[in-house]
C-alpha atoms as a PDB file:
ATOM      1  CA  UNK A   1      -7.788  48.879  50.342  1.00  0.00           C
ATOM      2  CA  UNK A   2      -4.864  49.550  47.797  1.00  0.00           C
ATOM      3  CA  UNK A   3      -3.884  45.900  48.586  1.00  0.00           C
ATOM      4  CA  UNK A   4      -6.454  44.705  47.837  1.00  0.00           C
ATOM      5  CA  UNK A   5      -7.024  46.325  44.793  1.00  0.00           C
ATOM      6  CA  UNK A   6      -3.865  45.347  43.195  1.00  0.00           C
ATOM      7  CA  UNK A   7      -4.724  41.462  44.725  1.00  0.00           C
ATOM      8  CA  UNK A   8      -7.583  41.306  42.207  1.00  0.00           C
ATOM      9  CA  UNK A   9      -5.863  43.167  39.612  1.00  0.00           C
ATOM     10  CA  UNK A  10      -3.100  39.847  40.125  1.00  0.00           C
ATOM     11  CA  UNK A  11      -5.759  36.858  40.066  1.00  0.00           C
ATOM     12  CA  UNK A  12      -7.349  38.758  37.059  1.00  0.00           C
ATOM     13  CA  UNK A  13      -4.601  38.709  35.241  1.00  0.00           C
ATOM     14  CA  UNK A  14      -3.509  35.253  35.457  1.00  0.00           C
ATOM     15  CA  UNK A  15      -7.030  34.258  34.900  1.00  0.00           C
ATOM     16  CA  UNK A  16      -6.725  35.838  31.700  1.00  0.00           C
ATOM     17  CA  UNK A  17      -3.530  34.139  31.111  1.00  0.00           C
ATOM     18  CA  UNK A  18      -4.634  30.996  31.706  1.00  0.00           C
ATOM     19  CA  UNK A  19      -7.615  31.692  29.782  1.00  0.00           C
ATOM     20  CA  UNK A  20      -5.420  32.379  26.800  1.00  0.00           C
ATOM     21  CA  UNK A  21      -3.218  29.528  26.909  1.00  0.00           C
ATOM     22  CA  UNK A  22      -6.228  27.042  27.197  1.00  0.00           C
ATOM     23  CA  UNK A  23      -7.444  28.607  23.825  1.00  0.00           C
ATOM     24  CA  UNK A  24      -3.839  27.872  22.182  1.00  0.00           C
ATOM     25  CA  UNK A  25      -4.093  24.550  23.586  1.00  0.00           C
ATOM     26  CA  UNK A  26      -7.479  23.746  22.471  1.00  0.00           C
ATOM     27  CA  UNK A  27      -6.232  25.351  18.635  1.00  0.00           C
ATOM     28  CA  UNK A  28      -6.764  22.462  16.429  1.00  0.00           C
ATOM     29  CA  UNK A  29      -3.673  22.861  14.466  1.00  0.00           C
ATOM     30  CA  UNK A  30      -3.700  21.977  10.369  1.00  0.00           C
ATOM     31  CA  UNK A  31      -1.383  18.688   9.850  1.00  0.00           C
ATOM     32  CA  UNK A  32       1.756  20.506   7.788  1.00  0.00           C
ATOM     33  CA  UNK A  33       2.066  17.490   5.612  1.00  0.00           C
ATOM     34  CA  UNK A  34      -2.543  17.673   4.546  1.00  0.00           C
ATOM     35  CA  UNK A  35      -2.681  17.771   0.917  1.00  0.00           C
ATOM     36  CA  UNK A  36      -5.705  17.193  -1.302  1.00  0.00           C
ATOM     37  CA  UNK A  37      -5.262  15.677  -4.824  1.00  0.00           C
ATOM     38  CA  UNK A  38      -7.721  15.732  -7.271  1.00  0.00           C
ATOM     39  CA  UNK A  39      -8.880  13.232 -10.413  1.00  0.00           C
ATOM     40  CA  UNK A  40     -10.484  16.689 -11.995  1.00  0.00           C
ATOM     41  CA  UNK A  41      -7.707  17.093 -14.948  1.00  0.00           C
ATOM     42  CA  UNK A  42      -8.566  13.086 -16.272  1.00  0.00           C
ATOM     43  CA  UNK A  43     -11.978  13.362 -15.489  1.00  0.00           C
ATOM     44  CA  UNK A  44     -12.640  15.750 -17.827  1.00  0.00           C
ATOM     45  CA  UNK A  45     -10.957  13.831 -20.219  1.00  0.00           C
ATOM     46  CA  UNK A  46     -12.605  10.513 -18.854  1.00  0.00           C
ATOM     47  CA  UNK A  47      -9.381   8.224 -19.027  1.00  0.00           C
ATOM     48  CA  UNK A  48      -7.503   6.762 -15.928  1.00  0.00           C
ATOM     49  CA  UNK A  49      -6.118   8.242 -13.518  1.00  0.00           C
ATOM     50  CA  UNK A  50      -2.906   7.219 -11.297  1.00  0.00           C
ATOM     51  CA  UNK A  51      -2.236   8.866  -8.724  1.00  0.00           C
ATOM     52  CA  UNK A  52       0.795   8.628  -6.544  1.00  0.00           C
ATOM     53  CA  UNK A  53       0.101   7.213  -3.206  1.00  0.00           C
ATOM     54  CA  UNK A  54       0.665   9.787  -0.040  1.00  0.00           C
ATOM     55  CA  UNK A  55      -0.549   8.806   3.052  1.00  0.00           C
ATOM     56  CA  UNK A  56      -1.512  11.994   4.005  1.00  0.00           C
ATOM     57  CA  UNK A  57      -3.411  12.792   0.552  1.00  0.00           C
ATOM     58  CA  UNK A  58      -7.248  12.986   0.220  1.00  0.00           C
ATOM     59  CA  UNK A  59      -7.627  12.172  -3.169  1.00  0.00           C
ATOM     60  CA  UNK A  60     -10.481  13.377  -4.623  1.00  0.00           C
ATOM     61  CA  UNK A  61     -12.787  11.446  -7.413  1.00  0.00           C
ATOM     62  CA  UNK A  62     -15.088  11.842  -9.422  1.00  0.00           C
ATOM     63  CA  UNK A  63     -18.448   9.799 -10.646  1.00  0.00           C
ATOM     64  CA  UNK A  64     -21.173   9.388 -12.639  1.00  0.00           C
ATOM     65  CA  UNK A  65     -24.715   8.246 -12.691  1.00  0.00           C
ATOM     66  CA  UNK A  66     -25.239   4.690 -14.575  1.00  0.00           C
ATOM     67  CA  UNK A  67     -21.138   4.461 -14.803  1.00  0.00           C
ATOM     68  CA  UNK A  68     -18.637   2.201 -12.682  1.00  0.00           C
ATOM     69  CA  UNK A  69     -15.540   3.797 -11.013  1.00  0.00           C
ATOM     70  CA  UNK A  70     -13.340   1.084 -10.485  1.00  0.00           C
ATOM     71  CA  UNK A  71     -10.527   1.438  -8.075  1.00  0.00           C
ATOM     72  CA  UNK A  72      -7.720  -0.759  -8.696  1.00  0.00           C
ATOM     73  CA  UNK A  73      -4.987  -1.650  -5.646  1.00  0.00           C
ATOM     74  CA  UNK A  74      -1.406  -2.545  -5.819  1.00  0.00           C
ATOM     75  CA  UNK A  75      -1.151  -6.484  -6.604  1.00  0.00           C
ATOM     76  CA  UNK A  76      -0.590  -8.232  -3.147  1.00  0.00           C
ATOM     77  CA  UNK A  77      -2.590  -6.301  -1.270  1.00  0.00           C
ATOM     78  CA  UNK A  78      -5.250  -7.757   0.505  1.00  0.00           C
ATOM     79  CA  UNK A  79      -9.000  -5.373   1.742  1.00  0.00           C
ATOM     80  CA  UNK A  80      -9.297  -5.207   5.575  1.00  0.00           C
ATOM     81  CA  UNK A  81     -11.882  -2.543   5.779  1.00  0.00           C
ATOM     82  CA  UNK A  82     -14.477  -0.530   3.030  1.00  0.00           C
ATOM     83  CA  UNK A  83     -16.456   2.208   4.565  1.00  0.00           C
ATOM     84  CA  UNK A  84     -18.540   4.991   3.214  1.00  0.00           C
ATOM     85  CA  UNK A  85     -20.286   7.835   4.536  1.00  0.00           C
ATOM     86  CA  UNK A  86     -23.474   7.878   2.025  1.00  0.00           C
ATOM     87  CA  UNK A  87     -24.330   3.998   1.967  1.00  0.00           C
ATOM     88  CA  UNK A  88     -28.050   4.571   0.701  1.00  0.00           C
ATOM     89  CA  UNK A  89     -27.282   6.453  -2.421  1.00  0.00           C
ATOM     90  CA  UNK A  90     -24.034   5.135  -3.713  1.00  0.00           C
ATOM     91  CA  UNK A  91     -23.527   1.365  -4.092  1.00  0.00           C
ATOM     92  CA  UNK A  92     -20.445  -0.145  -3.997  1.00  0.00           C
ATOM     93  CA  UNK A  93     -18.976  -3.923  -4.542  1.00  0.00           C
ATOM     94  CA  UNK A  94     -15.869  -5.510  -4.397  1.00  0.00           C
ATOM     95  CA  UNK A  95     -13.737  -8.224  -6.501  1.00  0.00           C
ATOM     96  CA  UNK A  96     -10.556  -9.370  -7.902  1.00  0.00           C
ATOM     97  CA  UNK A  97      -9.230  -9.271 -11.514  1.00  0.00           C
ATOM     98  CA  UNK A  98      -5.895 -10.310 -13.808  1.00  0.00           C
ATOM     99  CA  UNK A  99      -3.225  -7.761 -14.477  1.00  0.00           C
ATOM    100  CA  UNK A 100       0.267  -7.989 -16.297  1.00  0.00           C
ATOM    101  CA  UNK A 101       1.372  -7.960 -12.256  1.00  0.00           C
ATOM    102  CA  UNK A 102      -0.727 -10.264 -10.935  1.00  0.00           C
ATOM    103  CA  UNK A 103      -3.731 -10.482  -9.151  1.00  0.00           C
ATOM    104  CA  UNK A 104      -5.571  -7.491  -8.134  1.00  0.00           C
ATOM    105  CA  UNK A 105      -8.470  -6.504  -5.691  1.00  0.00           C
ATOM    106  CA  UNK A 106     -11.105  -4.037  -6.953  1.00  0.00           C
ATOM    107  CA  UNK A 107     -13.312  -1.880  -5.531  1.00  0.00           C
ATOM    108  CA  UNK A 108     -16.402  -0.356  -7.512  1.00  0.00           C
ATOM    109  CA  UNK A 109     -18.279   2.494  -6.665  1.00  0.00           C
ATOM    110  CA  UNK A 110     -21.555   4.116  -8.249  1.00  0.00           C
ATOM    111  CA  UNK A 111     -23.377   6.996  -7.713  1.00  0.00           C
ATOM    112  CA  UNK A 112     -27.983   7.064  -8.111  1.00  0.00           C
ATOM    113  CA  UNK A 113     -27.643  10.523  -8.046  1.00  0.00           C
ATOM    114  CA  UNK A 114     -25.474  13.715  -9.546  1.00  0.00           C
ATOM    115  CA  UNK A 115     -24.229  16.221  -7.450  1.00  0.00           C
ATOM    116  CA  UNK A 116     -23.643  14.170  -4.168  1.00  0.00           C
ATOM    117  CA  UNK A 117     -20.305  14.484  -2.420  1.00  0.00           C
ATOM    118  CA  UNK A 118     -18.982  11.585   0.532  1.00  0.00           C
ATOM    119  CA  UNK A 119     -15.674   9.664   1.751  1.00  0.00           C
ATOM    120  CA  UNK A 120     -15.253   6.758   0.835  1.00  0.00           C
ATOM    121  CA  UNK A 121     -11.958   4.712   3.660  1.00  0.00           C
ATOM    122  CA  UNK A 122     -10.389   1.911   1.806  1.00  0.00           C
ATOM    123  CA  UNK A 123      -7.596  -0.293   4.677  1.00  0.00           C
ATOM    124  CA  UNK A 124      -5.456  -2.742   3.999  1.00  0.00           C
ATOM    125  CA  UNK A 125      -2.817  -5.243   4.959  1.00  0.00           C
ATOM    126  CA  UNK A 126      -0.418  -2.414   3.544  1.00  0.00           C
ATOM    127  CA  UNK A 127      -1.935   1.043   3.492  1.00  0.00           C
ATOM    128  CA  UNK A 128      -4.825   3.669   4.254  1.00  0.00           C
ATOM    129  CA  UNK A 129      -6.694   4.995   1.286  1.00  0.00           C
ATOM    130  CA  UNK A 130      -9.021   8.407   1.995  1.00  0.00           C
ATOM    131  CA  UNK A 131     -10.926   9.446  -1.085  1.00  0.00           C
ATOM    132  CA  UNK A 132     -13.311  12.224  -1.622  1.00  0.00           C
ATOM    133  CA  UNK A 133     -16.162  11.137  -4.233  1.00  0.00           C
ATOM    134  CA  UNK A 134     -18.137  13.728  -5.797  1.00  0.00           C
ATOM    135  CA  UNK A 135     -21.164  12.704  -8.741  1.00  0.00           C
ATOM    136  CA  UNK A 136     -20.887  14.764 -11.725  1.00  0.00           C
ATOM    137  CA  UNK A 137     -22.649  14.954 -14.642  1.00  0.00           C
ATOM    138  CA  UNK A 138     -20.005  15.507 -17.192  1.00  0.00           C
ATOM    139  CA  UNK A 139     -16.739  14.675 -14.961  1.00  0.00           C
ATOM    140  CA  UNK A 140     -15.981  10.965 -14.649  1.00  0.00           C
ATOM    141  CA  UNK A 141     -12.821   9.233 -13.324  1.00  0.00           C
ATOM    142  CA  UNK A 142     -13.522   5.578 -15.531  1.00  0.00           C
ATOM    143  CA  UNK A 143     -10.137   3.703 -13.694  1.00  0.00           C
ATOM    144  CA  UNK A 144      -8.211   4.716 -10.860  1.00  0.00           C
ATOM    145  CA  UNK A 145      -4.901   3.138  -9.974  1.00  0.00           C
ATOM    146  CA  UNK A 146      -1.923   4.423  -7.658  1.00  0.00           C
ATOM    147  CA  UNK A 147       1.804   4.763  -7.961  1.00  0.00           C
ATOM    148  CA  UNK A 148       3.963   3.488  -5.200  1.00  0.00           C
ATOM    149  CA  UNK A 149       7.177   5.597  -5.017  1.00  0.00           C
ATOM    150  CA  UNK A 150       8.103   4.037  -1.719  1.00  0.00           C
ATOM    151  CA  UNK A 151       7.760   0.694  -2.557  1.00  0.00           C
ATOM    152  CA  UNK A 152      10.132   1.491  -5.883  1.00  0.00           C
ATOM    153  CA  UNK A 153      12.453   2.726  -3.097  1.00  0.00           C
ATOM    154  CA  UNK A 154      12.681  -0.406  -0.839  1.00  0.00           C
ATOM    155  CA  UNK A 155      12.756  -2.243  -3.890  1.00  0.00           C
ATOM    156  CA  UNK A 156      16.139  -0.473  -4.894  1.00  0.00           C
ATOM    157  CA  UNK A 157      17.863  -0.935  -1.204  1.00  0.00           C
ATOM    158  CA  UNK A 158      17.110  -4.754  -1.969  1.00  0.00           C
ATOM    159  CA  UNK A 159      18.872  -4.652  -4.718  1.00  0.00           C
ATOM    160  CA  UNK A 160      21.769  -2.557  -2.942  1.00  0.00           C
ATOM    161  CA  UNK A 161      21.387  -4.892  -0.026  1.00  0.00           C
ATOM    162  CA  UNK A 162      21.665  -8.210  -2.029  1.00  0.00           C
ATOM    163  CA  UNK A 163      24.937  -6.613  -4.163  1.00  0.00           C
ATOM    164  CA  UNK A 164      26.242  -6.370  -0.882  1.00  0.00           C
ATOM    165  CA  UNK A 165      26.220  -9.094   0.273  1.00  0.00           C
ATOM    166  CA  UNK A 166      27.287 -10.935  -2.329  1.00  0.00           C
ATOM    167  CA  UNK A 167      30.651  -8.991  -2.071  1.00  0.00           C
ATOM    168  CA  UNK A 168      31.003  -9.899   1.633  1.00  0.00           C
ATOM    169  CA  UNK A 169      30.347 -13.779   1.065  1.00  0.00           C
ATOM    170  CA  UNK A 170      33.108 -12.875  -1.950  1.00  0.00           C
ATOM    171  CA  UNK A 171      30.594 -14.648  -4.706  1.00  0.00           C
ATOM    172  CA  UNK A 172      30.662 -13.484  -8.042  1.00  0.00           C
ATOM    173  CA  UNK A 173      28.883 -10.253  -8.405  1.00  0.00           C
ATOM    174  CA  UNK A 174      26.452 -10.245 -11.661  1.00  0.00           C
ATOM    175  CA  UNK A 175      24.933  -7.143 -13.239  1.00  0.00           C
ATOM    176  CA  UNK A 176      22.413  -5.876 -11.458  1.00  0.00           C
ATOM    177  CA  UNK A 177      20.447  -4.442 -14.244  1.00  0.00           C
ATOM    178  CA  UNK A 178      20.204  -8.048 -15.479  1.00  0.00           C
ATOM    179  CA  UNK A 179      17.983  -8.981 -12.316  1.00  0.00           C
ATOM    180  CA  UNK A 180      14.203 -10.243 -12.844  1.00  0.00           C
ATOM    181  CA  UNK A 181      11.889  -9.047  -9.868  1.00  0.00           C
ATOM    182  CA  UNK A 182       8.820 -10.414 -11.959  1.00  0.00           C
ATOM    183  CA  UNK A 183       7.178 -12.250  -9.242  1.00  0.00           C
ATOM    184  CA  UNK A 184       3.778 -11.769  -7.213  1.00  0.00           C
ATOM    185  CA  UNK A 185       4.127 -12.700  -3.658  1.00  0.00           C
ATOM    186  CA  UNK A 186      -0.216 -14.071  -3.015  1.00  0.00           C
ATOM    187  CA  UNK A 187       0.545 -12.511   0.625  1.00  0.00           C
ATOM    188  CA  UNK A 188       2.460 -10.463   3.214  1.00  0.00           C
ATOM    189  CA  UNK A 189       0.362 -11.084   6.320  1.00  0.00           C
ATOM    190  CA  UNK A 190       2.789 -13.813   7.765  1.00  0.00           C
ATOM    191  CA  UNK A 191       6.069 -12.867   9.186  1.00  0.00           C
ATOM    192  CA  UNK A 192       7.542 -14.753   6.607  1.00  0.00           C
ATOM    193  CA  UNK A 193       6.340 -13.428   3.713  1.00  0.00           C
ATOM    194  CA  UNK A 194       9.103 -12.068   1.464  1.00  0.00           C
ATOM    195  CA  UNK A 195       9.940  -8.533   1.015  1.00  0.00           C
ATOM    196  CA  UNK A 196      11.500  -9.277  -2.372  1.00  0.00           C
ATOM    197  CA  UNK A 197      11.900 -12.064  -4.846  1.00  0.00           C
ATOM    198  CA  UNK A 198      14.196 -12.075  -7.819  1.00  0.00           C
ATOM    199  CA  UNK A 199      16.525 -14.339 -10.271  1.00  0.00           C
ATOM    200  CA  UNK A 200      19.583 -13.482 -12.002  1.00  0.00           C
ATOM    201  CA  UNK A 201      18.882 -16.286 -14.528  1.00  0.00           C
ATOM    202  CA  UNK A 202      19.948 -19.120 -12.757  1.00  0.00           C
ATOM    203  CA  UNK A 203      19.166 -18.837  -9.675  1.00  0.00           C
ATOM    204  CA  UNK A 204      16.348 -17.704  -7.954  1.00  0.00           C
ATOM    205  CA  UNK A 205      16.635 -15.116  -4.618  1.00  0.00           C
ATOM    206  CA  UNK A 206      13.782 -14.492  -1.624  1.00  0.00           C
ATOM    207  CA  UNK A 207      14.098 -12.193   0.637  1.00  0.00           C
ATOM    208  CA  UNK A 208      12.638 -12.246   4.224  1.00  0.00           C
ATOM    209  CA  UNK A 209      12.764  -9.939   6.742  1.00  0.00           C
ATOM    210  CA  UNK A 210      15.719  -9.857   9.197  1.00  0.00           C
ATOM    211  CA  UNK A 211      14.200 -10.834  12.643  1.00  0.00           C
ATOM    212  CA  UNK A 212      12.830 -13.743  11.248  1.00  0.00           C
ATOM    213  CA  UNK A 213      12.571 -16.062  14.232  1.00  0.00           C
ATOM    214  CA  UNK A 214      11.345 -19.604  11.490  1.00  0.00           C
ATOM    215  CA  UNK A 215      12.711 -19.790   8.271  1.00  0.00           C
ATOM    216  CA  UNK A 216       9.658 -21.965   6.063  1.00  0.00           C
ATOM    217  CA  UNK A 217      10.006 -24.753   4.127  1.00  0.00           C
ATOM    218  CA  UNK A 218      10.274 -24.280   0.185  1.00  0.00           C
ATOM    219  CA  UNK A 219       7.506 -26.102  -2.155  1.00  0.00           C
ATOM    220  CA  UNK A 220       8.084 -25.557  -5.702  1.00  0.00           C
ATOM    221  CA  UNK A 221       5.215 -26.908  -8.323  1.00  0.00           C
ATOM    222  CA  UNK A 222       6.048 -29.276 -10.745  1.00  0.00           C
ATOM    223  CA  UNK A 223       3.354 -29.936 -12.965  1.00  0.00           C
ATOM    224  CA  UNK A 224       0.503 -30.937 -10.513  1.00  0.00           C
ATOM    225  CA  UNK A 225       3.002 -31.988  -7.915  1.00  0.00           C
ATOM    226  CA  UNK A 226       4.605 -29.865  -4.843  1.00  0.00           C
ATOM    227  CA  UNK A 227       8.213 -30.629  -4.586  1.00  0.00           C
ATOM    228  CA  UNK A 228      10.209 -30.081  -1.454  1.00  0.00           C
ATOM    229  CA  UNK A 229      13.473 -28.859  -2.316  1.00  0.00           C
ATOM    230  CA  UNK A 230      16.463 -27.468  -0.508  1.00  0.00           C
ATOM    231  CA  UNK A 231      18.247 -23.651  -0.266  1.00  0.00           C
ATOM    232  CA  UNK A 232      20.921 -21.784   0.916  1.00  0.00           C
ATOM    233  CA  UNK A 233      20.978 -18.860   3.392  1.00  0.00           C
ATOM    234  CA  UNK A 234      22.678 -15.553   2.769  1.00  0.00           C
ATOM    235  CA  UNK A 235      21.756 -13.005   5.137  1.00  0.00           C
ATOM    236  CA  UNK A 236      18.435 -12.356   4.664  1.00  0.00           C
ATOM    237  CA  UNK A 237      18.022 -14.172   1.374  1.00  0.00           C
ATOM    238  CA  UNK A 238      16.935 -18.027   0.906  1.00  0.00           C
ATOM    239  CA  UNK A 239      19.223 -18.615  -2.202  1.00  0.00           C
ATOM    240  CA  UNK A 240      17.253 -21.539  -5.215  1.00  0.00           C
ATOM    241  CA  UNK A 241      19.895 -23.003  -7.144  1.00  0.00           C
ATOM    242  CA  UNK A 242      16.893 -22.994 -10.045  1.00  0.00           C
ATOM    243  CA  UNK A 243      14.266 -20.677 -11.626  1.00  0.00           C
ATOM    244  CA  UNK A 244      10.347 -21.808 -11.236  1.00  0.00           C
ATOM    245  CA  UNK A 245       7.366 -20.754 -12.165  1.00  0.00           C
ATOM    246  CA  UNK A 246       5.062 -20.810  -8.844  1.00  0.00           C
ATOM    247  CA  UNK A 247       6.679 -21.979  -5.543  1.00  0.00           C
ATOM    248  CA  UNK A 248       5.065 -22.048  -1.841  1.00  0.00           C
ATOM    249  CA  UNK A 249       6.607 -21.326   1.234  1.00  0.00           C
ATOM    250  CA  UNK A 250       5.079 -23.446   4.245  1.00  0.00           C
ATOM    251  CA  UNK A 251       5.362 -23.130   7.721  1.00  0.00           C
ATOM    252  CA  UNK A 252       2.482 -24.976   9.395  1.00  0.00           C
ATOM    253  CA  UNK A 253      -0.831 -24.522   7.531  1.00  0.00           C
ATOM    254  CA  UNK A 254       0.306 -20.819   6.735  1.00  0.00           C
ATOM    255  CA  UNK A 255       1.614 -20.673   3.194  1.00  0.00           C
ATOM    256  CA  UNK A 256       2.743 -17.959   1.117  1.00  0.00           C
ATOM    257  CA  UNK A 257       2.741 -18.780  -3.151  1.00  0.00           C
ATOM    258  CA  UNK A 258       5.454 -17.047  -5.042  1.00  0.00           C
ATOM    259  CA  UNK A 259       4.311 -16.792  -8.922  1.00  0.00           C
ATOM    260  CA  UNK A 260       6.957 -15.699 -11.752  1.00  0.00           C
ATOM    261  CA  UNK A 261       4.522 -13.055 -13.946  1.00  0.00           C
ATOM    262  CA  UNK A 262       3.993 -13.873 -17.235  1.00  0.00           C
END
């Protein structure tokens, strides 16, 4: 009998146990790096807002009845996906427009009502945008745009990259402060796309990525005419012993246009 009291006392236990552990596992556990960030300080000012881009951030903004948000991404980037929760009572549209760094896509959102909260999911060929909207009737976000810290960053191992490689091909190495990245690249869906372009006042610099398998032909515009021309490899770089204006790179029917900003 004492045996096999202390039997049940055993597979009571480790039913508990188990119990236990299936409740940690089943814990839905907070992502560490979950941060919210909010429009609120602009809004009440109603002036733009630029946020810096997290991929974990919820950003949070705010509209208002008979007012457009618009919502400004980073020139280059291309819309793969708009979704809202509340379709019925806030409308939204989508466009392009001009900038001092080229072509932009827009997306504008309006609320019918005030005090209505939803998500609005922006994708793209680049990033992930999650954005809280909540209809106020004072608090207005008029412009939103994003920072792009990381992008900055790549940007400056280019650089670092390029220097570098000029000393190990033992060219002449120019200032590197004196380097113009004031191009728009119309695309980065192909794999040859460039990563950076830049000139150092004579000659112009593109940068593709290193597994590469086809480098593309180079078309640079000349008036209304496309002119094949020739370049130079160095590393990763396709090396133009000229500056232009607006060039294409071709392989196939893809094509990628390269524009110098004005």
């Amino acid at each position: 009998m004492k045996k096999k009291i202390f039997l049940l006392f055993i597979i009571a236990s480790l039913t508990a146990i188990s119990n236990d552990n299936l409740d940690l596992m089943n814990e839905i556990m907070p992502s560490k790096n979950a941060k919210i960030v909010s429009g609120y300080k602009t809004a009440k000012e109603g002036v733009q807002t630029v946020f810096v881009y997290d991929e974990d951030a919820m950003y949070t903004v705010y509209a208002r009845v008979s007012y457009l948000t618009t919502i400004m991404l980073q020139p280059g980037e291309t819309v793969t996906f708009v979704g809202g929760g509340d379709t019925s009572r806030w409308r939204r549209a989508t466009g392009t427009t001009g900038s001092s760094d080229g072509m932009r896509e827009v997306i504008y959102i309006k609320p019918l009502y005030t005090g209505l909260k939803t998500n609005l999911v922006i994708n793209t060929n680049k990033r992930s945008y999650q954005i809280n909207l909540i209809s106020d009737k004072t608090l207005y976000n008029p412009l939103i745009k994003w920072d792009y810290p990381q992008d900055e960053f790549l940007a400056m191992e280019a650089q670092k990259k390029f220097v570098q490689e000029r000393e190990n091909s033992q060219e002449t190495i120019m200032d590197p402060t004196s380097l113009d990245y004031g191009y728009t690249i119309s695309t980065n869906k192909y794999n040859f796309a460039p990563q950076q372009v830049f000139n150092d006042s004579k000659k112009t610099y593109i940068q593709l990525k290193e597994d590469i398998q086809e480098t593309p032909s180079l078309y640079i515009k000349d008036g209304n005419k496309l002119l094949l021309v020739n370049y130079r490899t160095k590393g990763s770089f396709l090396v133009v012993d000229r500056l232009f204006s607006e060039a294409e790179l071709r392989i196939d029917n893809k094509k990628v246009i390269i524009k110098k900003k004005r």
